[in-house]
Protein backbone atom coordinates (compact mmCIF):
# COMPACT_ATOMS: atom_id res chain seq x y z
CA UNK A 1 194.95 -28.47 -183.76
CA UNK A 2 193.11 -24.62 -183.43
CA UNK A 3 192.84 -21.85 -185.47
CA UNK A 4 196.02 -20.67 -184.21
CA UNK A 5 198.25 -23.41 -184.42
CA UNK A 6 197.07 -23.85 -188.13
CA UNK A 7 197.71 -20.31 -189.00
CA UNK A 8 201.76 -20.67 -187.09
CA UNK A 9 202.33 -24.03 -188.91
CA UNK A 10 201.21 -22.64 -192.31
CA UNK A 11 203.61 -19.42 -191.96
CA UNK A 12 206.02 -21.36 -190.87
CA UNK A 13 205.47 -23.55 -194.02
CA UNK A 14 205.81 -20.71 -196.42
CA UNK A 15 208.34 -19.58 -194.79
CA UNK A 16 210.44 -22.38 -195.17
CA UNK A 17 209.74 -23.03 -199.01
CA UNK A 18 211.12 -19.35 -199.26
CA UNK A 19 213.67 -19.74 -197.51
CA UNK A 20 214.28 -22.87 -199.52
CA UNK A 21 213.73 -20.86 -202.92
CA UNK A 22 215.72 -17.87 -202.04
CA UNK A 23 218.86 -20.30 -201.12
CA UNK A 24 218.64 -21.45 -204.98
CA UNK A 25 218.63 -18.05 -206.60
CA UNK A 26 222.64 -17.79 -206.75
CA UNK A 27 226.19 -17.93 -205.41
CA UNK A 28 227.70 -17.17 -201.79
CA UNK A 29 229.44 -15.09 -203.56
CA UNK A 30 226.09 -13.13 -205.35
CA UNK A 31 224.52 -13.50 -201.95
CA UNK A 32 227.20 -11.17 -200.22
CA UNK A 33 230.00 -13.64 -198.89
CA UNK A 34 233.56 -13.78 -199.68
CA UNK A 35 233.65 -17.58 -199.66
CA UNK A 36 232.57 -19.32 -202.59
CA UNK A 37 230.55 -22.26 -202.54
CA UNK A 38 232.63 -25.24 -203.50
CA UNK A 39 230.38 -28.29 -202.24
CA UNK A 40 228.65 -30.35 -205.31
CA UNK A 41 225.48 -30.24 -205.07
CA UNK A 42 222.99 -33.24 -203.94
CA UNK A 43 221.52 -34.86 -206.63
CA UNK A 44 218.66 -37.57 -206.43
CA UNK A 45 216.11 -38.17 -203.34
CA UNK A 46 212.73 -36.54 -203.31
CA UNK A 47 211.03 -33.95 -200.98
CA UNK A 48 207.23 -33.97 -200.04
CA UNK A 49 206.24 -30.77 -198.86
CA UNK A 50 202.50 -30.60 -197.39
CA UNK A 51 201.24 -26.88 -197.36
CA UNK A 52 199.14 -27.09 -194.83
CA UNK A 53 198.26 -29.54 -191.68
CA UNK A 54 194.81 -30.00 -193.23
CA UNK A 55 196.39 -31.42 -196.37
CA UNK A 56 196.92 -29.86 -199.70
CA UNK A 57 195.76 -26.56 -201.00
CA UNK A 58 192.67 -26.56 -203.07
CA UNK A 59 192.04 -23.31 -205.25
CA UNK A 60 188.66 -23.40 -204.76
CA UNK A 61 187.08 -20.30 -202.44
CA UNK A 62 183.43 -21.44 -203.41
CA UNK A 63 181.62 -20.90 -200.24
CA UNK A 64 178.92 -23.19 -200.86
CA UNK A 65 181.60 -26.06 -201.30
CA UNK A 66 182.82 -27.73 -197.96
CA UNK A 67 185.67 -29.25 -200.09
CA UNK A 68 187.00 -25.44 -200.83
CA UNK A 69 187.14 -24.16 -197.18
CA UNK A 70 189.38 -26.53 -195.65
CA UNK A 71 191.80 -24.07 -195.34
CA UNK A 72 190.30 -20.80 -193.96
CA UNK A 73 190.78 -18.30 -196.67
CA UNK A 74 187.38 -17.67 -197.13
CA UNK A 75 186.69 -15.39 -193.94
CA UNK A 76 189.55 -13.46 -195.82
CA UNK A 77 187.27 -13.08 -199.14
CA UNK A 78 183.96 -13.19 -197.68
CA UNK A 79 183.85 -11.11 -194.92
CA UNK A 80 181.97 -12.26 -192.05
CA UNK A 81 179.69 -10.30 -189.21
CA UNK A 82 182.39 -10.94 -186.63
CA UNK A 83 185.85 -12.55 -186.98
CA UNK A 84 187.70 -14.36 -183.76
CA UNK A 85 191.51 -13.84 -182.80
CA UNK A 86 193.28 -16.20 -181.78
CA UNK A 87 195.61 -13.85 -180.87
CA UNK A 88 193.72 -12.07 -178.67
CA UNK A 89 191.32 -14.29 -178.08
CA UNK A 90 188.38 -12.36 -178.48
CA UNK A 91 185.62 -11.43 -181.09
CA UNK A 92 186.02 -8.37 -183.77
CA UNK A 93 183.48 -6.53 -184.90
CA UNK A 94 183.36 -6.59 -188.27
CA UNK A 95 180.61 -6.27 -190.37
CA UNK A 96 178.92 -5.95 -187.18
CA UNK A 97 179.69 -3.46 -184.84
CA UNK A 98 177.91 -4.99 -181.98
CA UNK A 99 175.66 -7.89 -180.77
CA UNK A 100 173.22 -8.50 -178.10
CA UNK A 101 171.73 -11.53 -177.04
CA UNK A 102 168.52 -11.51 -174.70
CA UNK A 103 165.46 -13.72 -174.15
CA UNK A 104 167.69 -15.80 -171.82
CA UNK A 105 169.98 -16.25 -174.63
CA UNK A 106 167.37 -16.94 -177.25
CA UNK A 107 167.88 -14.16 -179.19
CA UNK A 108 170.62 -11.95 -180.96
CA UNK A 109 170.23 -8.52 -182.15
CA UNK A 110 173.48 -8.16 -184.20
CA UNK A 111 173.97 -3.99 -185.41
CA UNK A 112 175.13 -3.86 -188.82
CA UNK A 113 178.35 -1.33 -189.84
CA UNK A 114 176.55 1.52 -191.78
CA UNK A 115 178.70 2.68 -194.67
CA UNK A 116 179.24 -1.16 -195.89
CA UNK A 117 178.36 -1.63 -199.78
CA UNK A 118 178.72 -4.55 -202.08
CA UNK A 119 181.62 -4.58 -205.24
CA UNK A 120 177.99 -3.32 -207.08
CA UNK A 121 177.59 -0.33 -205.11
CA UNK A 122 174.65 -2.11 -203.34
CA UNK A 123 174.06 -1.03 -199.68
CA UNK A 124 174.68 -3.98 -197.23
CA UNK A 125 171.71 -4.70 -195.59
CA UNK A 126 170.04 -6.48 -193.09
CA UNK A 127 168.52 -8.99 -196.02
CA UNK A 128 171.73 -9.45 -197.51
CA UNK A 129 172.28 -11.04 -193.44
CA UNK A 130 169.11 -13.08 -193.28
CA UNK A 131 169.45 -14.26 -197.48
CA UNK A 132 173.22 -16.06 -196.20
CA UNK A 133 171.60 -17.93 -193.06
CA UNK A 134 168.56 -19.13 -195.11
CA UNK A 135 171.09 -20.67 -197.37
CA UNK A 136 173.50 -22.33 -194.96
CA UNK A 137 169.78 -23.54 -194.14
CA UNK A 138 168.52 -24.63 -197.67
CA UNK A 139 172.46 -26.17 -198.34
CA UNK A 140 173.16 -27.75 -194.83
CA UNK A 141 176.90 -28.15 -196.64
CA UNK A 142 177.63 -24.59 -196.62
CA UNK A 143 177.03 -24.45 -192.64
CA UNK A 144 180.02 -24.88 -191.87
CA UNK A 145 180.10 -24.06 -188.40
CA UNK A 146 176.42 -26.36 -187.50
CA UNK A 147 174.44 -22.64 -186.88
CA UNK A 148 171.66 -24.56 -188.06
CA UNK A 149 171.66 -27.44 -185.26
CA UNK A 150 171.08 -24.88 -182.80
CA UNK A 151 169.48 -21.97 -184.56
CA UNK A 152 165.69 -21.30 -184.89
């Protein structure tokens, strides 16, 4: 299933539980109708609701734990240098505003958004770029797109 799909099926998901909650918060009659609901309610039976097609939610947005990611939040928290639409099918600058490659494809000069600073006030920097890859190298776990099996 892609990006997309995942992202449609997990609105569609909390959509439905609120829909579901909202339909237990009163009366037709507190909800606007003039018809009162006289139907006893259903008693018994169980529901299973999964939250996501990748399983359940974990509340973990560690991005050095593979475990924590499954479900794509962390591109929300920890934003990256360029983020994909599936929308529109194309790549969005970011904290990069633009990227070259050259040498045949060998190489990528990525520019960096000038303004950027860390929650400390910190400039965003070039180092702060090269620090992240050398630990998706050090913690081959925390790579979790393989950049390492095809990065020098």
């Amino acid at each position: 299933m892609n990006r997309q799909n995942v992202r449609i099926t997990r609105a569609i998901a909390v959509l439905s539980t609120s829909l579901l909650l909202v339909s237990g918060c009163g009366t037709a009659s507190a909800l606007g109708s003039t018809t009162a609901h006289t139907a006893p309610p259903h008693v018994g039976g169980a529901i299973t609701m999964v939250p996501s097609p990748s399983g359940p939610w974990i509340d973990s947005f560690n991005p050095y734990s593979p475990a924590g990611n499954t479900n794509n939040i962390v591109g929300d928290i920890y934003e990256p240098l360029v983020e994909w639409s599936y929308n529109k099918g194309l790549d969005i600058p970011w904290l990069a505003t633009s990227w070259k490659w050259s040498d045949h494809g060998l190489r990528l000069t990525v520019q960096l958004r000038k303004g950027v600073k860390w929650s400390n006030g910190k400039p965003f920097t070039s180092q702060d770029v090269v620090f992240t890859l050398n630990m998706m190298k050090k913690y081959p776990a925390s790579d979790l797109n393989a950049l390492w099996s095809y990065m020098k």
